[in-house]
C-alpha atoms as a PDB file:
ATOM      1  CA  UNK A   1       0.000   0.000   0.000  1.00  0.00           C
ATOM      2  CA  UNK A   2       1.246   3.219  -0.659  1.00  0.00           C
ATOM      3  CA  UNK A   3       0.396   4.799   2.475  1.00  0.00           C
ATOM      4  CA  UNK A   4      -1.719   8.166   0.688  1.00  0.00           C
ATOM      5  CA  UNK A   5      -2.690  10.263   3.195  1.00  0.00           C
ATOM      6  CA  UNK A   6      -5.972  12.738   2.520  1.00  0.00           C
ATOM      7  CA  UNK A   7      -7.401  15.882   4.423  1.00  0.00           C
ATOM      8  CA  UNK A   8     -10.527  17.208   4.390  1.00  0.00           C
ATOM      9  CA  UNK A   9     -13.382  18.893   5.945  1.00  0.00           C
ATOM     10  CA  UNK A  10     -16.187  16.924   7.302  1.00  0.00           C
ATOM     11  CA  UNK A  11     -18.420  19.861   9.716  1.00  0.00           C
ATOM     12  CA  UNK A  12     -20.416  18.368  12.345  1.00  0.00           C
ATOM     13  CA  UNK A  13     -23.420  20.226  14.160  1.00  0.00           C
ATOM     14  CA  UNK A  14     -22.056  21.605  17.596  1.00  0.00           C
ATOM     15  CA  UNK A  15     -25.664  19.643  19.193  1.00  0.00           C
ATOM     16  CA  UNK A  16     -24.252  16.366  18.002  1.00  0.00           C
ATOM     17  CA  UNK A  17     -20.858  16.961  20.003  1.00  0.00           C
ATOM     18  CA  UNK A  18     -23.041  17.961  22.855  1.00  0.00           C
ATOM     19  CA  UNK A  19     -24.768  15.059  22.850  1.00  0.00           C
ATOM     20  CA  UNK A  20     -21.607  12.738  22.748  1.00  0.00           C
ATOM     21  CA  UNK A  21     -20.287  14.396  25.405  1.00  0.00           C
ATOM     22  CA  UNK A  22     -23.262  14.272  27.587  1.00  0.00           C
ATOM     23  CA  UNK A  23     -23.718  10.500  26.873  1.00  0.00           C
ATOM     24  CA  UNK A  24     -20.227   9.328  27.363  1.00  0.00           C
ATOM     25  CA  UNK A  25     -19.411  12.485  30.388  1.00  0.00           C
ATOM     26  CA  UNK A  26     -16.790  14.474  27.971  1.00  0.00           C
ATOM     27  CA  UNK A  27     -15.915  18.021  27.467  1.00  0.00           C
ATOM     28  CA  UNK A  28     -15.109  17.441  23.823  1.00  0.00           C
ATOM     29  CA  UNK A  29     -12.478  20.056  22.754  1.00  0.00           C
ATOM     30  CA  UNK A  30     -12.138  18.122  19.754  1.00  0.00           C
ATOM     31  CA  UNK A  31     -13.132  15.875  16.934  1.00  0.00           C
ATOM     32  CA  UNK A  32     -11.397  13.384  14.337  1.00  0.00           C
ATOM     33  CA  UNK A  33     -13.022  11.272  12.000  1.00  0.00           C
ATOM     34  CA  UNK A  34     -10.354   8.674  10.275  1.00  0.00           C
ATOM     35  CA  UNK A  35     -11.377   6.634   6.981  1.00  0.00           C
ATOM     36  CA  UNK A  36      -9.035   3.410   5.895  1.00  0.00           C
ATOM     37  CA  UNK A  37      -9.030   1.972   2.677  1.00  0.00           C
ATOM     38  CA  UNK A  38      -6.790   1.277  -0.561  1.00  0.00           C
ATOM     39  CA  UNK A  39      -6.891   4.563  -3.031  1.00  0.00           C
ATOM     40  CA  UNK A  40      -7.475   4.021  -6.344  1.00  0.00           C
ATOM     41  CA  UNK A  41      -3.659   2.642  -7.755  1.00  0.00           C
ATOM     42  CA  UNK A  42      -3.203   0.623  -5.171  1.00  0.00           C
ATOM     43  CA  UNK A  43      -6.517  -1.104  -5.910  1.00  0.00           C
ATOM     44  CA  UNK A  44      -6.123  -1.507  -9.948  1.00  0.00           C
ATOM     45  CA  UNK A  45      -1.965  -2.826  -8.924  1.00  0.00           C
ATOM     46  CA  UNK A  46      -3.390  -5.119  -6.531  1.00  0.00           C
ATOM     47  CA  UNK A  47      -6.159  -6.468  -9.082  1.00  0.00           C
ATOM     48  CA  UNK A  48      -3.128  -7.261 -11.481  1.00  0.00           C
ATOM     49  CA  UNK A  49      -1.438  -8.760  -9.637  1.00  0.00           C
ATOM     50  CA  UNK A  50      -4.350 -11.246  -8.514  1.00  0.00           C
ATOM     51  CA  UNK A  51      -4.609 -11.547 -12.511  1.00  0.00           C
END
């Protein structure tokens, strides 16, 4: 895998924070949501090589 890293901007509403926090008893100061997966090269080298 070739280890592609990507940023971007994913808002969430400041009542669904609240609402974590209150359920789980956190002061979020913070939030990070993290995807995994094989990008788009990776996927068609590993198909070949299946092939």
């Amino acid at each position: 895998n070739c280890g592609k890293i990507v940023e971007f901007v994913c808002p969430l509403s400041p009542q669904f924070k609240e609402e974590i926090g209150k359920r789980y008893g956190f002061d979020i100061s913070g939030v990070e949501l993290r995807m995994t997966g094989l990008c788009l090269n990776c996927r068609k080298k590993r198909k070949l090589e299946k092939e």
